[in-house]
Protein backbone atom coordinates (compact mmCIF):
# COMPACT_ATOMS: atom_id res chain seq x y z
CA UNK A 1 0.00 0.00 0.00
CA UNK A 2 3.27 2.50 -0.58
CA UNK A 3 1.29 4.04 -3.52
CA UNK A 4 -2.04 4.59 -1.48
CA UNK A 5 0.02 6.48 1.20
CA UNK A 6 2.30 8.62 -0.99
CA UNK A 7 -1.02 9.49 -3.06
CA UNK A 8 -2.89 10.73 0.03
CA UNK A 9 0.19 12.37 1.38
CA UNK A 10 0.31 13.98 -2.20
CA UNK A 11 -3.20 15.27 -1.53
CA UNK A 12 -2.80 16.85 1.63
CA UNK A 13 0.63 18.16 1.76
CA UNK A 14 2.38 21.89 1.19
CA UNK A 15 3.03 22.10 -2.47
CA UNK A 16 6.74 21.67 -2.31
CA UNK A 17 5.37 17.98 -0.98
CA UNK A 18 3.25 17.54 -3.60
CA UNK A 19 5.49 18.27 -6.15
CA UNK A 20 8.21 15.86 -4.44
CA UNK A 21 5.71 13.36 -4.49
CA UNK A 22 4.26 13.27 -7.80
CA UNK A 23 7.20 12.90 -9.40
CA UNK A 24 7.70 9.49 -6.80
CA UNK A 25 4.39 8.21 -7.96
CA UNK A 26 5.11 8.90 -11.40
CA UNK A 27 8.82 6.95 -10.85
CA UNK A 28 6.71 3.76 -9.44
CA UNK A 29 4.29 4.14 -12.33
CA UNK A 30 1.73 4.47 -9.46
CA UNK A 31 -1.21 4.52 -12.32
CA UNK A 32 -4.24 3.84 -9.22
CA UNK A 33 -2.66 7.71 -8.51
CA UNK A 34 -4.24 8.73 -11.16
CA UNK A 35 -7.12 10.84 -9.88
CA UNK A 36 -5.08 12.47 -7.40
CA UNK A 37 -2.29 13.35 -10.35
CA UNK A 38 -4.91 14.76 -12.62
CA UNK A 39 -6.58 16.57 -9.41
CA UNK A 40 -3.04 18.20 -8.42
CA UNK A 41 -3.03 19.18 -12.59
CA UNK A 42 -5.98 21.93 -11.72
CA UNK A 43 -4.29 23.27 -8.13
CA UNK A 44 -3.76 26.57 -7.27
CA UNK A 45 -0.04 26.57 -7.32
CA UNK A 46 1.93 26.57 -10.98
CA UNK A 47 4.66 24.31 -9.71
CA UNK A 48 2.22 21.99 -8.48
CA UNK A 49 0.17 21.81 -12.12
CA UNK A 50 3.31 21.45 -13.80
CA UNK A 51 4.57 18.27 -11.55
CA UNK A 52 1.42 16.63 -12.03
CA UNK A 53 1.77 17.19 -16.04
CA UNK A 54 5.36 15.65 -15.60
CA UNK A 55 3.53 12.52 -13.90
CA UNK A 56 0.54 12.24 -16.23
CA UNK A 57 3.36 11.96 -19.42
CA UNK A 58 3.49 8.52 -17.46
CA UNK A 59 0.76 7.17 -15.92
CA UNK A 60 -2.01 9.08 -17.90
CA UNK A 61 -3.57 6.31 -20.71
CA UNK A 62 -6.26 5.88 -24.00
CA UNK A 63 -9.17 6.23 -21.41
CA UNK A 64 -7.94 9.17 -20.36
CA UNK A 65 -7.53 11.13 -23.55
CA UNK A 66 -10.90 13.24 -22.96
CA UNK A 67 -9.31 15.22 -19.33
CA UNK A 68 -5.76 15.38 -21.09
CA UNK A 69 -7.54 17.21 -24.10
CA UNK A 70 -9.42 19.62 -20.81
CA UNK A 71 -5.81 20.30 -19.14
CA UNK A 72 -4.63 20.96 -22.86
CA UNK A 73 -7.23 23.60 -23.49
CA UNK A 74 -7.29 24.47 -19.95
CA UNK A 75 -3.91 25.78 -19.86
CA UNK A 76 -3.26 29.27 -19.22
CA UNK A 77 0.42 29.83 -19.77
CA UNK A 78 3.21 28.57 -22.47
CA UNK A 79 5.55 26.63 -19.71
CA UNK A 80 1.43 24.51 -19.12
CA UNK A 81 0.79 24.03 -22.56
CA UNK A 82 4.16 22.82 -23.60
CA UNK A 83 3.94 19.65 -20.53
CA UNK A 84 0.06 19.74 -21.71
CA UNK A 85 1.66 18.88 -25.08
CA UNK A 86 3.58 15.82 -24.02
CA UNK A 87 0.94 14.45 -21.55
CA UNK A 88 -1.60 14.41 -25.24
CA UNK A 89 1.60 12.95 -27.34
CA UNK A 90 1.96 10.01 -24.97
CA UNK A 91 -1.42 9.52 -24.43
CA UNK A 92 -1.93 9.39 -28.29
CA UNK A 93 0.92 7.04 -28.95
CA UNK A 94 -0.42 4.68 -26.60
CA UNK A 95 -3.56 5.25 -27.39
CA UNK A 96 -3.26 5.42 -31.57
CA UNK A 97 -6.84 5.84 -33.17
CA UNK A 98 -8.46 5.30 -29.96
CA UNK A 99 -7.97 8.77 -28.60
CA UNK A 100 -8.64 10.76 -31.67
CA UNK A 101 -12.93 11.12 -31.33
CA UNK A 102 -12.16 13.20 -27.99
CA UNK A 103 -9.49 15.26 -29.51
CA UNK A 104 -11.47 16.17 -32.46
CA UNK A 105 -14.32 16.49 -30.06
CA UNK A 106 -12.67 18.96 -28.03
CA UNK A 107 -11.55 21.11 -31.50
CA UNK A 108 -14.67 22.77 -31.85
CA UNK A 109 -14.08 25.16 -28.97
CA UNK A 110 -10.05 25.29 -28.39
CA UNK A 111 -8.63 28.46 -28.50
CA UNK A 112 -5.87 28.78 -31.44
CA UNK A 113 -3.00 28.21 -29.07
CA UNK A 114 -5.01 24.94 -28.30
CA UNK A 115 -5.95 23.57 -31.55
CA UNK A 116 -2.27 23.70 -32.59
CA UNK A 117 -1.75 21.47 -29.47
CA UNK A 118 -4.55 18.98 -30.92
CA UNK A 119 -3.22 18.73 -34.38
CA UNK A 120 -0.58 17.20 -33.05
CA UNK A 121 -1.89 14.26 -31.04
CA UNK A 122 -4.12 13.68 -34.35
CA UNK A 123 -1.08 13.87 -35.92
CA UNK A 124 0.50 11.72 -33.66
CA UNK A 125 -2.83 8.92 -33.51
CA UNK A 126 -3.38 8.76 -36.94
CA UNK A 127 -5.46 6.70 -39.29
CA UNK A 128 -8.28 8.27 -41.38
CA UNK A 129 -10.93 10.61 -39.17
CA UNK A 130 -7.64 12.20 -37.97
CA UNK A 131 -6.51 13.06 -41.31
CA UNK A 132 -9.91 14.30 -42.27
CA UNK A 133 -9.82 16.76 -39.07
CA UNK A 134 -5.78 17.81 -39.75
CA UNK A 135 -6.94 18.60 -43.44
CA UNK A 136 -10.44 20.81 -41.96
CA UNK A 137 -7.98 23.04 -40.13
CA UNK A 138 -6.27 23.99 -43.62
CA UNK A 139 -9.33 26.02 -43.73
CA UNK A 140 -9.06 27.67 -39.95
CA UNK A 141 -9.94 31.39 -39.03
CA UNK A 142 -6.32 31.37 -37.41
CA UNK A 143 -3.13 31.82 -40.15
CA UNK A 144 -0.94 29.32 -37.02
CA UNK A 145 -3.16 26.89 -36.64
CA UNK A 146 -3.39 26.60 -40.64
CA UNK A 147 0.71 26.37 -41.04
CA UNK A 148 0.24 23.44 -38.13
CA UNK A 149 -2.18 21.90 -39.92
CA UNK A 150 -0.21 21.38 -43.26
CA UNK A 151 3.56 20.91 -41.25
CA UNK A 152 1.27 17.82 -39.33
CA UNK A 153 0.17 16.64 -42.70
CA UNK A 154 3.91 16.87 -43.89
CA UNK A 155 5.05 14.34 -41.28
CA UNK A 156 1.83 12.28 -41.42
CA UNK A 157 2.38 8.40 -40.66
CA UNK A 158 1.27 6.81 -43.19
CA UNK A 159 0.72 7.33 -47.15
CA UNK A 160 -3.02 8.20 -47.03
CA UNK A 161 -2.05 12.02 -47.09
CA UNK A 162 -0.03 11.74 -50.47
CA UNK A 163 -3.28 13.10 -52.45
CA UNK A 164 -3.31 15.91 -50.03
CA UNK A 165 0.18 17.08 -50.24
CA UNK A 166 0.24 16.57 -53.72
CA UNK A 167 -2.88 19.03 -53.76
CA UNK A 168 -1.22 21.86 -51.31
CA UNK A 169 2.40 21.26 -53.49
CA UNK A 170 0.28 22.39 -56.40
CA UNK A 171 -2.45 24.74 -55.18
CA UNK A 172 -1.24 26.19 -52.25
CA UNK A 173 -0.44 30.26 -52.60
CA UNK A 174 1.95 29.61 -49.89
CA UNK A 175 5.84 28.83 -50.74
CA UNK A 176 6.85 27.38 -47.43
CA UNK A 177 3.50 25.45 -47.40
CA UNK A 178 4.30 24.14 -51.07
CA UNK A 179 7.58 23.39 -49.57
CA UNK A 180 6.57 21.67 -46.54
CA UNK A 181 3.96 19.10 -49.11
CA UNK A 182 7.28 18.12 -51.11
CA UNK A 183 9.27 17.38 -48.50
CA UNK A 184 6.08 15.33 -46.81
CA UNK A 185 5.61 13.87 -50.53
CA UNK A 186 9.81 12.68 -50.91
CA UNK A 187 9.78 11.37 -47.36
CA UNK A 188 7.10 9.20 -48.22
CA UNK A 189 8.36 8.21 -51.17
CA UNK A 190 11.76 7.27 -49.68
CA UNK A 191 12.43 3.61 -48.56
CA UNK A 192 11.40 3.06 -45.15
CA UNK A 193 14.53 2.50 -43.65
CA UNK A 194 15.52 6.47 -44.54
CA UNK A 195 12.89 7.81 -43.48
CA UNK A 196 13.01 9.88 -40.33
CA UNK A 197 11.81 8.57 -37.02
């Protein structure tokens, strides 16, 4: 029962305790934690909400990927969304396709700063209703989130998104956006081996 006492000592200590202890739960991969990690994620004190992002990059999985997309859009400062970030990456490469209905879910109301958050876990979950949402946002109100958008499709996983780049290389009034599709295009059309991680 070590994890049941650190967690409840993590609950009701100072905030320099709780952020020494969050990053001990997320060490022993304490996952039954988890509601007191993603409860320290909303606390009053910054260094607090950024431990328990540090701990959720571990312990936070697929049936979590609704909250994760909350903190995401939830967070009010760079240093947040940047752990926000990794918390949704991990959570959407463990999670793949599973993940991707709550992130496009939570799309319709992000902030810009947000959505270019979210293009990325689609980006990073893949597969086709995630490559239908990355390609919407080539149409968003927000110039960023649009460059995301076709710099996610450039790195996309898998050759589904050839017709699109081959459409933005073409079409696209935008050099570095033209550039970005070629570059997208030749990496896919490079053996596998070469090709980037």
């Amino acid at each position: 029962r070590v994890n049941e006492a650190i967690a409840a000592a993590a609950a009701e200590g100072g905030p320099d305790v709780r952020v020494e202890l969050l990053g001990v739960l997320a060490a022993r991969n304490a996952k039954e934690a988890l509601p007191i990690v993603m409860e320290s994620a909303d606390a009053p004190e910054l260094p607090v909400r950024l431990a328990a992002l540090d701990a959720l990059r571990y312990l936070a999985g697929e049936n979590d990927a609704a909250t994760v997309v909350g903190i995401v859009k939830a967070a009010s400062d760079e240093a947040q969304r940047r752990k926000a970030k990794l918390v949704l990456l991990g959570v959407c490469t463990r999670a793949r396709e599973a993940g991707t209905d709550a992130i496009i879910a939570g799309l319709a109301d992000a902030d810009a700063p947000s959505r270019i958050v979210l293009l990325n876990g689609l980006a990073r979950a893949g597969g086709a209703k995630a490559l239908e949402a990355v390609t919407a946002r080539l149409e968003d109100d927000d110039e960023a989130v649009r460059d995301e958008a076709v710099r996610m499709l450039s790195i996309w996983p898998d050759a589904a998104v050839a017709p699109k780049l081959v459409e933005i290389a073409k079409t696209s009034d935008g050099l570095r956006h033209q550039v970005l599709a070629i570059r997208g295009l030749v990496r896919l059309a490079s053996p596998q081996e070469e090709q980037p991680g």
